[in-house]
C-alpha atoms as a PDB file:
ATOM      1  CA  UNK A   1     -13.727 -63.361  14.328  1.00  0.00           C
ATOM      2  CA  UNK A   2     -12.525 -60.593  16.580  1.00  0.00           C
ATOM      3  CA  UNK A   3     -14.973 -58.617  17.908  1.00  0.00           C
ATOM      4  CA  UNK A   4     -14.236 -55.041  18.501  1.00  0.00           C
ATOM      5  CA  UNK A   5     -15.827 -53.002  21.537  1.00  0.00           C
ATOM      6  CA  UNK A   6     -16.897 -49.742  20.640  1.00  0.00           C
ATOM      7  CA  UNK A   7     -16.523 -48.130  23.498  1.00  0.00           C
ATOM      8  CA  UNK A   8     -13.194 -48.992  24.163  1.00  0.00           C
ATOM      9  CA  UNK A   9     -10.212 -45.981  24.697  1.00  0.00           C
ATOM     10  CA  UNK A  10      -6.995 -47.590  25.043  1.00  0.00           C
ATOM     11  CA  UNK A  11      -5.740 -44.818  28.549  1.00  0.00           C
ATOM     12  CA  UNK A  12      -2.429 -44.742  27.541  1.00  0.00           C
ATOM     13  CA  UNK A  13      -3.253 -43.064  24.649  1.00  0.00           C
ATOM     14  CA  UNK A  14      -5.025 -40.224  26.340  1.00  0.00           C
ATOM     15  CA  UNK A  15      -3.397 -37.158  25.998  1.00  0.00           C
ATOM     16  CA  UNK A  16      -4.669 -35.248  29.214  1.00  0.00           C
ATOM     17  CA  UNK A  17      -3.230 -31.714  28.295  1.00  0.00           C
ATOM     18  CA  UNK A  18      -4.908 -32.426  24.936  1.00  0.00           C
ATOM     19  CA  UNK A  19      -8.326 -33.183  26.601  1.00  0.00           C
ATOM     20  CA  UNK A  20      -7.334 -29.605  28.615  1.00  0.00           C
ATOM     21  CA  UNK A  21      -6.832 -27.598  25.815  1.00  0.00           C
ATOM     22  CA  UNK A  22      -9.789 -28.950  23.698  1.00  0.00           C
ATOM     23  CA  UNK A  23     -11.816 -27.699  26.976  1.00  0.00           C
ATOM     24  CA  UNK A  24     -10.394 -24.940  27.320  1.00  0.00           C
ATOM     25  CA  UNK A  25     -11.107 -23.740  23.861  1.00  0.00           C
ATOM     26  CA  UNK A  26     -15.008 -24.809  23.995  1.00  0.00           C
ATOM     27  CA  UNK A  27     -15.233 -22.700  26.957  1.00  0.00           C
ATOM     28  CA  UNK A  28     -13.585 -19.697  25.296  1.00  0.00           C
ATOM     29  CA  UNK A  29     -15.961 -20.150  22.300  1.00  0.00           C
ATOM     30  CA  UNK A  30     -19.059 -20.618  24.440  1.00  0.00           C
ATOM     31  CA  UNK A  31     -17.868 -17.385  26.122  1.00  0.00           C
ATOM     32  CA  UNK A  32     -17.683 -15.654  22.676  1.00  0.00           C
ATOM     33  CA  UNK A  33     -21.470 -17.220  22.018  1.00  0.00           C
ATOM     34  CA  UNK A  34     -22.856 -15.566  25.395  1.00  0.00           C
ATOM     35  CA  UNK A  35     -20.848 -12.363  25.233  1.00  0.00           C
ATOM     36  CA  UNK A  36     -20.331 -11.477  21.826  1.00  0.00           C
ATOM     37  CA  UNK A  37     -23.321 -13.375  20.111  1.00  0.00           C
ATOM     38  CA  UNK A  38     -21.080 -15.773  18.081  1.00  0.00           C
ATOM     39  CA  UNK A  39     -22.869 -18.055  15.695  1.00  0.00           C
ATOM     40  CA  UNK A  40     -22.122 -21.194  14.299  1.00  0.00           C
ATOM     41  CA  UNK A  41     -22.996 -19.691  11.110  1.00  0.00           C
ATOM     42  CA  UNK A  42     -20.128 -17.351  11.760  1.00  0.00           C
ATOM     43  CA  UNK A  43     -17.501 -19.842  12.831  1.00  0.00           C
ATOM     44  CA  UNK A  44     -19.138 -21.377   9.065  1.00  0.00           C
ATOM     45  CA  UNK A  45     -18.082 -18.440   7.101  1.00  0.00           C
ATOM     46  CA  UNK A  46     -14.186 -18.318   8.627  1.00  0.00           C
ATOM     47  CA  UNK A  47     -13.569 -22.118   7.965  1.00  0.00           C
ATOM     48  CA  UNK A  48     -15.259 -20.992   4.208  1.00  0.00           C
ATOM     49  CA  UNK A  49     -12.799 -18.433   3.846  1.00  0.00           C
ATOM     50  CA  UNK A  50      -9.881 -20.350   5.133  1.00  0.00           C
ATOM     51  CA  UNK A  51     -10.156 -23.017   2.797  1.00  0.00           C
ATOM     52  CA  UNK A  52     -10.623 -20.839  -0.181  1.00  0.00           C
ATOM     53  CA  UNK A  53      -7.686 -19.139   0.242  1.00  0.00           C
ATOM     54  CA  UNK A  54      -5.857 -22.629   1.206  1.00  0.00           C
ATOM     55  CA  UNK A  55      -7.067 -23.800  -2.807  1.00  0.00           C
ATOM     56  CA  UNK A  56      -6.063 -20.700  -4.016  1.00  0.00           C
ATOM     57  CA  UNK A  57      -2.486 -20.835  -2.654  1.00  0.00           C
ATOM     58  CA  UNK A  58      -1.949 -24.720  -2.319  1.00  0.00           C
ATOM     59  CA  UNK A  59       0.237 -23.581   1.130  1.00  0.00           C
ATOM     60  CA  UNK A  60      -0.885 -25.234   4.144  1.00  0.00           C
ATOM     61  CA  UNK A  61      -4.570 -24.777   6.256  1.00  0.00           C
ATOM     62  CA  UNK A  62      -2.171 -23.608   9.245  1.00  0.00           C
ATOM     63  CA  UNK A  63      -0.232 -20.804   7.490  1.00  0.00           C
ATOM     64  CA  UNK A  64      -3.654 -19.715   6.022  1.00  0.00           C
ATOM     65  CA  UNK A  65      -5.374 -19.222   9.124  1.00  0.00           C
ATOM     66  CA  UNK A  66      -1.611 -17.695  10.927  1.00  0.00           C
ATOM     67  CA  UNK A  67      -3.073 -14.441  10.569  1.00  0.00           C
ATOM     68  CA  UNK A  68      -6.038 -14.675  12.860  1.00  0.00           C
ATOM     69  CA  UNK A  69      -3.496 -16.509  15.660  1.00  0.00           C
ATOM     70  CA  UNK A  70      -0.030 -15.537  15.374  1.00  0.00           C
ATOM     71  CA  UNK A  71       0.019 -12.322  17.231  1.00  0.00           C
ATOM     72  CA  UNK A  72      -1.354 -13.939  20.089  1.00  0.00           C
ATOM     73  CA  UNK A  73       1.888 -15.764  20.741  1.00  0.00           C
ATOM     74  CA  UNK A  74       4.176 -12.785  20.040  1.00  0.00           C
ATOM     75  CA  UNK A  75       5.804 -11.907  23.335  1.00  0.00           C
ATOM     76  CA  UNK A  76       8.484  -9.380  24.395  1.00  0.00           C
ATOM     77  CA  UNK A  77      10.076 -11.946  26.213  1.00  0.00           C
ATOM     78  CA  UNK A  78      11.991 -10.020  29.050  1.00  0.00           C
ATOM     79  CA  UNK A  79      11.180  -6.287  27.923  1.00  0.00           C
ATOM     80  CA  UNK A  80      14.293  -6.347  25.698  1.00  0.00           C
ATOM     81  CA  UNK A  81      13.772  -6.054  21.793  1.00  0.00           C
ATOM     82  CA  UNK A  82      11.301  -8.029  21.433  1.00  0.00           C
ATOM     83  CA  UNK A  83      10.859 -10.732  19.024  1.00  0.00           C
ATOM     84  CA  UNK A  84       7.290 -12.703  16.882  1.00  0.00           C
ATOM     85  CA  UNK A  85       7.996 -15.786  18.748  1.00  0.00           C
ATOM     86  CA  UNK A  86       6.903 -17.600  15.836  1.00  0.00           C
ATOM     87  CA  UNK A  87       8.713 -19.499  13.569  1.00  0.00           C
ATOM     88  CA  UNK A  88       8.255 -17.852   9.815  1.00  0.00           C
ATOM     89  CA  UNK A  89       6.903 -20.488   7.031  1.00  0.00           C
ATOM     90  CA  UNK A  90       9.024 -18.458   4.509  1.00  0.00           C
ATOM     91  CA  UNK A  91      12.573 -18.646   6.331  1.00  0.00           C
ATOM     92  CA  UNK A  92      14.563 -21.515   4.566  1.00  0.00           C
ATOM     93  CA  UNK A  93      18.176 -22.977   6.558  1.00  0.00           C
ATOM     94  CA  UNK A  94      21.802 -23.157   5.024  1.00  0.00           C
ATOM     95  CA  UNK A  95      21.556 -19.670   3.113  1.00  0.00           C
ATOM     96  CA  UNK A  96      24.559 -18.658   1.761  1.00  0.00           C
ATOM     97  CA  UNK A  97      27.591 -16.804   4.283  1.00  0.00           C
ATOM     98  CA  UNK A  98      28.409 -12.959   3.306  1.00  0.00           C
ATOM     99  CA  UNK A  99      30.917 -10.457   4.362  1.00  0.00           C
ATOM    100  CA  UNK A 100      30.817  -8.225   7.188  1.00  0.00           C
ATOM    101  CA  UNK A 101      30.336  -5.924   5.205  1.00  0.00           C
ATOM    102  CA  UNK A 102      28.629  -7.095   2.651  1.00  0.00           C
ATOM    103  CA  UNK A 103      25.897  -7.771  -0.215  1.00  0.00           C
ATOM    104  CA  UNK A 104      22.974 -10.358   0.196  1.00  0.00           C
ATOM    105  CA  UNK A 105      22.802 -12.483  -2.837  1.00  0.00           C
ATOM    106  CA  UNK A 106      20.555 -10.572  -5.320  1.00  0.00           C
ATOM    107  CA  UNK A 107      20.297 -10.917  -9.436  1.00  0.00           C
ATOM    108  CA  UNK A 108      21.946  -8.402 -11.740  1.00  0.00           C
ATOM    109  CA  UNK A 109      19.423  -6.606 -12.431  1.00  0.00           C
ATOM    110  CA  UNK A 110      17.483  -6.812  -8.740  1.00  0.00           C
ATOM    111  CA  UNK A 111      14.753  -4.111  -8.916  1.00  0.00           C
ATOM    112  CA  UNK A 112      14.245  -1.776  -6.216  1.00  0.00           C
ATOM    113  CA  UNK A 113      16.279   1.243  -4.388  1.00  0.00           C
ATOM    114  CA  UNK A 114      19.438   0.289  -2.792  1.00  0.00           C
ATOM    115  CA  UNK A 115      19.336  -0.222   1.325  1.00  0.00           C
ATOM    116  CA  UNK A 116      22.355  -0.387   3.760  1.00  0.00           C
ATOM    117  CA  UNK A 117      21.409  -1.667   6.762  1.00  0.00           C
ATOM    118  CA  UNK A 118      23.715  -1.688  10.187  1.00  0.00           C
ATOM    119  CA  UNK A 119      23.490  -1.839  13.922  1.00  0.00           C
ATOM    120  CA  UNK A 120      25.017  -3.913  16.583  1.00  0.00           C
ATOM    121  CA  UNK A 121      23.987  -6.747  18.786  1.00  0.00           C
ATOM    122  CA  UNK A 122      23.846  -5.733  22.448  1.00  0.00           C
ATOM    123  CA  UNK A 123      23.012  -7.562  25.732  1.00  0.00           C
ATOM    124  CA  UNK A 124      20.817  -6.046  28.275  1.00  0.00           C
ATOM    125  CA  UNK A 125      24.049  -4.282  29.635  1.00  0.00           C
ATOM    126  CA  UNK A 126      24.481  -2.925  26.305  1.00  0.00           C
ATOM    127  CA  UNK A 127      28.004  -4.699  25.563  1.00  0.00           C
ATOM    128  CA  UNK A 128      28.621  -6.265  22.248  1.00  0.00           C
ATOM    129  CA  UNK A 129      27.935 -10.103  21.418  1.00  0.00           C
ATOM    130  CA  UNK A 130      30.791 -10.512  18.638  1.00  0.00           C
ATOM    131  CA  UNK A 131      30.188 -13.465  16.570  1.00  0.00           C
ATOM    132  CA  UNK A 132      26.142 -13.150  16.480  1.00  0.00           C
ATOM    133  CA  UNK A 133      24.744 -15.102  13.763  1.00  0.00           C
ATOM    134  CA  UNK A 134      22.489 -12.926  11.721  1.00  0.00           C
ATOM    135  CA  UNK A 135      20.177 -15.033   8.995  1.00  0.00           C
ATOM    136  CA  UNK A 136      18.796 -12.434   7.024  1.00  0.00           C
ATOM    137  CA  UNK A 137      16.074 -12.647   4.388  1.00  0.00           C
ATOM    138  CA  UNK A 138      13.106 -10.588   2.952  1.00  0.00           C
ATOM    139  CA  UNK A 139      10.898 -10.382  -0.226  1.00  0.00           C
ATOM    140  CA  UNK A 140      11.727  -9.428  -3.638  1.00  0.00           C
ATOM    141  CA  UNK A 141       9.759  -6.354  -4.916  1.00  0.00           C
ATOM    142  CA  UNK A 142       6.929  -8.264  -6.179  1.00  0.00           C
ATOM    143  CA  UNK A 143       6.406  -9.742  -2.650  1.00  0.00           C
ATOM    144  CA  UNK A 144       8.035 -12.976  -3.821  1.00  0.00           C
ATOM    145  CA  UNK A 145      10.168 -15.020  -1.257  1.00  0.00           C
ATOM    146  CA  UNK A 146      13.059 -16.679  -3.168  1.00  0.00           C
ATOM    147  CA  UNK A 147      12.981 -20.621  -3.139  1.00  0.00           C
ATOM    148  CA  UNK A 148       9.165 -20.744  -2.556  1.00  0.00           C
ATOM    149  CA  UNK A 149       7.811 -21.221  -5.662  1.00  0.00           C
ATOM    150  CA  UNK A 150       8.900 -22.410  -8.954  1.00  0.00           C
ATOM    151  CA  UNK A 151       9.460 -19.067 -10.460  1.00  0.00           C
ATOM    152  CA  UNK A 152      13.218 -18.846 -11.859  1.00  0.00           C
ATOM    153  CA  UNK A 153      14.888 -16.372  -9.090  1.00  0.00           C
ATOM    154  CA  UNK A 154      17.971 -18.035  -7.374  1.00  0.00           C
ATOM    155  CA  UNK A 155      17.189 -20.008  -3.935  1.00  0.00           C
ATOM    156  CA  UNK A 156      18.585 -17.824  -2.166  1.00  0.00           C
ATOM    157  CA  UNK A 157      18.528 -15.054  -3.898  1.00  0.00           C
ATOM    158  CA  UNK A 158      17.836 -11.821  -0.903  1.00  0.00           C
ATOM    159  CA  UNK A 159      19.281 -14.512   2.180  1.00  0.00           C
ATOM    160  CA  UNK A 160      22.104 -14.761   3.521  1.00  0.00           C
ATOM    161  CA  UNK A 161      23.502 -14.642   7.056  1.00  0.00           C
ATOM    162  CA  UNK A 162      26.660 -12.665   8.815  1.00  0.00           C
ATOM    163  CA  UNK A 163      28.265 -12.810  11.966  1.00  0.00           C
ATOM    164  CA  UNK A 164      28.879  -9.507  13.993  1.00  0.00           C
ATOM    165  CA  UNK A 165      32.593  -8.194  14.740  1.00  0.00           C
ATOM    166  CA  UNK A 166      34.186  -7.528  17.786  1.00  0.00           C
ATOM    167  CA  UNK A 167      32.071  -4.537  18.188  1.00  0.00           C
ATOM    168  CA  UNK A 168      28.734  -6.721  18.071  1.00  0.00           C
ATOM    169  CA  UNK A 169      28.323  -4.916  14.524  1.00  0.00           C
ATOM    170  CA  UNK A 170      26.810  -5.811  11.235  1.00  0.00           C
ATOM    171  CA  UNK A 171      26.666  -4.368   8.160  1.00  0.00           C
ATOM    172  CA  UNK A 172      25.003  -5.277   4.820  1.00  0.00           C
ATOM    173  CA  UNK A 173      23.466  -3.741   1.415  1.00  0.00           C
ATOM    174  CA  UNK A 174      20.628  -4.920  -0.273  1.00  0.00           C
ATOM    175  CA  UNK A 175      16.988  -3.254  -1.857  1.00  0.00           C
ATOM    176  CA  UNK A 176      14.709  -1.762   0.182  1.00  0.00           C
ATOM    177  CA  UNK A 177      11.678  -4.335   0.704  1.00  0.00           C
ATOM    178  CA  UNK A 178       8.343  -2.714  -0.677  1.00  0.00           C
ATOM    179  CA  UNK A 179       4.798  -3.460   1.062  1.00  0.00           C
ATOM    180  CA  UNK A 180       3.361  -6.480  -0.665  1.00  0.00           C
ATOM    181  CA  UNK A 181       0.285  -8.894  -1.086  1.00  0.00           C
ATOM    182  CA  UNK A 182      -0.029 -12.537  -1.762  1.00  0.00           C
ATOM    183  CA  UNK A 183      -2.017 -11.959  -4.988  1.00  0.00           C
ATOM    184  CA  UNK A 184      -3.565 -15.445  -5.042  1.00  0.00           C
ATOM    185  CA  UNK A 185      -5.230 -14.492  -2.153  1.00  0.00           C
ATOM    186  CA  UNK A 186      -6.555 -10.930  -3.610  1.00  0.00           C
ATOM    187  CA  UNK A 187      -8.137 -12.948  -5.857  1.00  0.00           C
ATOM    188  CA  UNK A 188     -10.701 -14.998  -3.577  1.00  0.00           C
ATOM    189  CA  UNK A 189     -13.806 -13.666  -3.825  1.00  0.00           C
ATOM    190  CA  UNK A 190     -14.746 -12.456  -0.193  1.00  0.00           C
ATOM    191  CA  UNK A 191     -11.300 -12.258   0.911  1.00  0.00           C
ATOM    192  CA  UNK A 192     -10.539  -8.684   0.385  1.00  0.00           C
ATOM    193  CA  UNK A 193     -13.962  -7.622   1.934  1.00  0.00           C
ATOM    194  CA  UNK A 194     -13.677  -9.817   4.859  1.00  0.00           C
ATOM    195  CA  UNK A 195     -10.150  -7.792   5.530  1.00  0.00           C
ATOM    196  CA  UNK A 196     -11.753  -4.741   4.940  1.00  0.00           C
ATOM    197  CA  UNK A 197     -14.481  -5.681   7.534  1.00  0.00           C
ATOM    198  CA  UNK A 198     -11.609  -5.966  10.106  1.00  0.00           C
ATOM    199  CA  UNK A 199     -10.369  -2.509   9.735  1.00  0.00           C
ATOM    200  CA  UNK A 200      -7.188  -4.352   8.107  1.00  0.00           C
ATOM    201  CA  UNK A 201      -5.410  -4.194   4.477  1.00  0.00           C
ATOM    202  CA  UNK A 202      -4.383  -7.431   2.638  1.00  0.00           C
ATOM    203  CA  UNK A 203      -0.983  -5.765   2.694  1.00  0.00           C
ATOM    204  CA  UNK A 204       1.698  -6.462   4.726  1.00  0.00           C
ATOM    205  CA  UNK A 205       4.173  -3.889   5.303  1.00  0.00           C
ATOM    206  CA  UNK A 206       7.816  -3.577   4.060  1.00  0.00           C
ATOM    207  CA  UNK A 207       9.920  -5.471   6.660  1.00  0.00           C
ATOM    208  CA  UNK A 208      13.196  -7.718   6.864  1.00  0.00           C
ATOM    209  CA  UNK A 209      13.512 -10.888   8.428  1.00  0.00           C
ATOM    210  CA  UNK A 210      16.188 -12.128  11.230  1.00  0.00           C
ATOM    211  CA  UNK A 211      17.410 -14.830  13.293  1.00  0.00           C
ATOM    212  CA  UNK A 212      19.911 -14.472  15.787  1.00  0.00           C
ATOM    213  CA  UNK A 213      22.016 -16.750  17.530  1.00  0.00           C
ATOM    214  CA  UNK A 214      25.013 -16.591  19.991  1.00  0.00           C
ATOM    215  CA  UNK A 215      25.907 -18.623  22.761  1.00  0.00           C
ATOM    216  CA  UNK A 216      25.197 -16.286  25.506  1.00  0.00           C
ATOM    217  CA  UNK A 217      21.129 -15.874  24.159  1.00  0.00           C
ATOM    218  CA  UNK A 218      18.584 -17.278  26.292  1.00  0.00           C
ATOM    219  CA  UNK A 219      17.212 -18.816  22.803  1.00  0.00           C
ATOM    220  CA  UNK A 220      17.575 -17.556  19.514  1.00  0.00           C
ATOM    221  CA  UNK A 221      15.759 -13.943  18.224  1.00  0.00           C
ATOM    222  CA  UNK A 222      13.382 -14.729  15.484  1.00  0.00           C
ATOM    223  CA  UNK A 223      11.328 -11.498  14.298  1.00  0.00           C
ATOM    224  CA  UNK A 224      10.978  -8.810  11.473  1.00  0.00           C
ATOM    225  CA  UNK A 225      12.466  -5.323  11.332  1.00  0.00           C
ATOM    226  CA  UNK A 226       9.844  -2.637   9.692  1.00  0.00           C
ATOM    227  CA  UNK A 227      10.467   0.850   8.706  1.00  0.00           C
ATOM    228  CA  UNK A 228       9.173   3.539  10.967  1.00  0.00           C
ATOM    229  CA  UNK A 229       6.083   5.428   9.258  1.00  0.00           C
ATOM    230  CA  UNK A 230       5.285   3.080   6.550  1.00  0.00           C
ATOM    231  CA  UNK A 231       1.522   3.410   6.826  1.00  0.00           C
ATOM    232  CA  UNK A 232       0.586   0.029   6.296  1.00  0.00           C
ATOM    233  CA  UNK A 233       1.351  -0.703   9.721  1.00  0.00           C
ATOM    234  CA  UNK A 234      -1.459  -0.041  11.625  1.00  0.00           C
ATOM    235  CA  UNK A 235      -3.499  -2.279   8.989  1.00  0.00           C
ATOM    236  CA  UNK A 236      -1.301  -4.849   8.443  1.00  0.00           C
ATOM    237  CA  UNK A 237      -2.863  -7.933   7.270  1.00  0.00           C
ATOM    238  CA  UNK A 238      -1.075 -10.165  10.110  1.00  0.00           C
ATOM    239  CA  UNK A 239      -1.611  -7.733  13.046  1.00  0.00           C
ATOM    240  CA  UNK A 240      -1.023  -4.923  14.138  1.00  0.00           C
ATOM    241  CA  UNK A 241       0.836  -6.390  17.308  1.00  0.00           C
ATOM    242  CA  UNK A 242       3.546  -7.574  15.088  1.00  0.00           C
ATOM    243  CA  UNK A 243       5.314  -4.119  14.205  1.00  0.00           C
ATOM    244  CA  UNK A 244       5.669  -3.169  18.073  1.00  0.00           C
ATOM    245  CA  UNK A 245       7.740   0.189  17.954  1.00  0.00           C
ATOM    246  CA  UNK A 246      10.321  -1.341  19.468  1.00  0.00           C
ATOM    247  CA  UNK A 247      10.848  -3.281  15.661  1.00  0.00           C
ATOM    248  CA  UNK A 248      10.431   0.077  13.442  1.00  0.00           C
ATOM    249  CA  UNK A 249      13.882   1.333  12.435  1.00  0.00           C
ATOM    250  CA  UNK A 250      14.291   4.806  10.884  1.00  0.00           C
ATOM    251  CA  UNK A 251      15.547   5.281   7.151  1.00  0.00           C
ATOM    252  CA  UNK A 252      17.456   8.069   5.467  1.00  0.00           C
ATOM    253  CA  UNK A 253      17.157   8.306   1.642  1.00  0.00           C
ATOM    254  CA  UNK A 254      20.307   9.798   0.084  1.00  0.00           C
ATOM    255  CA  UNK A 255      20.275  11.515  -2.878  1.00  0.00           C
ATOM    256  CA  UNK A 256      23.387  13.699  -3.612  1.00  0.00           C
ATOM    257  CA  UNK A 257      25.105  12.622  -6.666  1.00  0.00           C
ATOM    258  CA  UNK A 258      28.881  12.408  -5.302  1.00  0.00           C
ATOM    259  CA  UNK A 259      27.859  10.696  -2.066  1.00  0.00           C
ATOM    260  CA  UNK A 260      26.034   8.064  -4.492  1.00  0.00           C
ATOM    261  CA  UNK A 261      28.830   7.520  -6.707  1.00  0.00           C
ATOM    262  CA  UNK A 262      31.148   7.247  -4.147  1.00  0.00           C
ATOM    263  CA  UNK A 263      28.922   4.121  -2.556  1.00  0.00           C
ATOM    264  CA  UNK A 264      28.854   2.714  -6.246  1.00  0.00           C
ATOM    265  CA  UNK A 265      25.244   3.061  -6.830  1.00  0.00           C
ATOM    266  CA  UNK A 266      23.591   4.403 -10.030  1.00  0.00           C
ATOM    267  CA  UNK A 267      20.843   6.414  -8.406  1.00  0.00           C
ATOM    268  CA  UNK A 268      19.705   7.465  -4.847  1.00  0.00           C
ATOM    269  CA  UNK A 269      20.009   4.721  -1.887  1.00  0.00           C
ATOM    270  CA  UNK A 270      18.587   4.735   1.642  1.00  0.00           C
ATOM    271  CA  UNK A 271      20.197   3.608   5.099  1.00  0.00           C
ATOM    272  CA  UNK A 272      18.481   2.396   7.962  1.00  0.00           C
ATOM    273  CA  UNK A 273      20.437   1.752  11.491  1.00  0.00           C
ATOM    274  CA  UNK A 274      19.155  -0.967  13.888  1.00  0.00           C
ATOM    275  CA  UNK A 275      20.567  -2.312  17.464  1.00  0.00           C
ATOM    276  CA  UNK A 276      19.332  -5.462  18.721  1.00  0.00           C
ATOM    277  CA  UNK A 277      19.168  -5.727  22.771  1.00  0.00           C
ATOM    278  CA  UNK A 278      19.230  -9.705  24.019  1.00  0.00           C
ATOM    279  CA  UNK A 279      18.675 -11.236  26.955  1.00  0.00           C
ATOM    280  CA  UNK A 280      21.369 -13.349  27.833  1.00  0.00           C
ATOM    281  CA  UNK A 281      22.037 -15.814  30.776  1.00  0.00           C
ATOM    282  CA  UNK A 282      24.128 -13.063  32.457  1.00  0.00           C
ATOM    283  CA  UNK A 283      21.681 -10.259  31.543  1.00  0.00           C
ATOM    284  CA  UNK A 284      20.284  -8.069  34.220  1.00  0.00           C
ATOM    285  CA  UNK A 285      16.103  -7.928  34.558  1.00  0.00           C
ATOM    286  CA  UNK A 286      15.669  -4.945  32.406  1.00  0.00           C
ATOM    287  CA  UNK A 287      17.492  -4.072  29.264  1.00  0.00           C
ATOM    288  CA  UNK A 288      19.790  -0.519  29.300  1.00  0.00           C
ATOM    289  CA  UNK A 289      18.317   1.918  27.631  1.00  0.00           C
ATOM    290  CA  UNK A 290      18.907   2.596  24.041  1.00  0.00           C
ATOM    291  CA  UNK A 291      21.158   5.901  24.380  1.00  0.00           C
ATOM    292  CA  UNK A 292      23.252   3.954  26.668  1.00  0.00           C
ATOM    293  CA  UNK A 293      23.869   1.044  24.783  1.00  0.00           C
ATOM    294  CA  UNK A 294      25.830   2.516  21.920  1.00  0.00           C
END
């Protein structure tokens, strides 16, 4: 019989920037215990909540609790259009290729008021990357994200990706994304409350999703576009931090009857212009400004 020592840690197992980082994070909670009074009774009713809305939604623990984290690893990265940093749980690979111009992937009868969005992709001297690799995606108008659930709508219905010309320019139509909520989690008791307690909506504001890649990038530009004024960004459920100016694009809603026939629509459609500034490996420190890099 083989007796096993209790005591026994097998070193090369030890993970010493694990040890670190557990450290590290007791101290920051003790901190939060001296300073701010925090209670285990407290950290109680977050792991509570968490795992409520985890049941409710069947997605994983980790996207559940993303809100109360993710904006803390949102950087700017080199003061140029700055990015989430954070790799989206609703982005999916291989979506479809579309014309530059052209039409994300979208059912017949797609709800929602048209949107044609353009801009350019720009390094830090503001000269054109041509052949950028734009994935785009967003939600339906019920806050749905095609290929998610089991719900009927296409996979890839709202995603596609485009590469810019040899202007760094791209150009596509789709709906205009509305602000949405996950209703399964609108539905746990405490949730909406708890939210509310914050100062924050369960909402998250209209916004469209991107990745970019080209060569010349330092990595690839993962982050979400929002339009400028929608008022749900200052509560967003997510953070506040994640709609930095810098990621709010102006629209234009268009509703004269010849200019909206001409475009092929059947009632008024909006436009919203966008330039993304990169750092690249030949980049200088600090991006040129906007008006310049046109």
């Amino acid at each position: 019989m083989t007796t096993i020592d209790p005591s026994h840690v097998d070193p090369a197992l030890i993970n010493p920037r694990a040890v670190r980082l557990v450290e590290a994070f007791k101290d920051a909670l003790a901190r939060l215990r001296d300073e701010e009074g925090l209670t285990f009774d407290d950290l109680n009713a977050v792991t509570d909540l968490l795992q409520k809305m985890q049941t409710a939604t069947g997605a994983p623990l980790a996207l559940i609790a993303m809100p109360l984290y993710s904006e803390l690893f949102q950087g700017g990265r080199d003061g140029y259009t700055p990015s989430d940093d954070v790799n989206s749980p609703t982005y999916l690979p291989d979506s479809p290729r579309v014309d530059n111009p052209g039409t994300l992937p979208m059912r017949p009868d797609e709800p929602g008021t048209p949107l044609i969005v353009s801009g350019r992709v720009l390094d830090g001297h503001g000269r054109p990357l041509t052949g950028a690799k734009l994935d785009i995606y967003h939600a339906a108008n019920n806050g749905n994200y095609s290929g998610l659930y089991d719900d009927g709508v296409p996979k890839y219905n709202l995603r596609g990706h485009q590469f810019t010309d040899a202007e760094g320019r791209y150009t596509f139509t789709t709906i205009t994304p509305v602000a949405y909520a996950d209703p399964h989690v609108t539905a746990v008791d405490g949730v909406p409350e708890a939210a509310a307690a914050l100062g924050r909506s369960l909402y998250r504001p209209a916004h469209i999703h991107y990745e970019v890649h080209h060569p010349d990038l330092l990595t690839p530009w993962r982050g979400e576009i929002y339009f400028r004024g929608d008022p749900v960004i200052p509560v967003d459920f997510v953070g506040p931090k994640l709609a930095h100016p810098a990621l709010q694009a102006d629209t234009r809603l268009h509703e004269d009857p010849e200019d909206i026939a001409a475009h092929g629509f059947q009632g008024p459609y909006r436009t919203m212009d966008f330039d993304f500034v990169l750092k690249t490996r030949t980049s200088p420190d600090n991006a040129a400004p906007k008006e310049q890099a046109a």
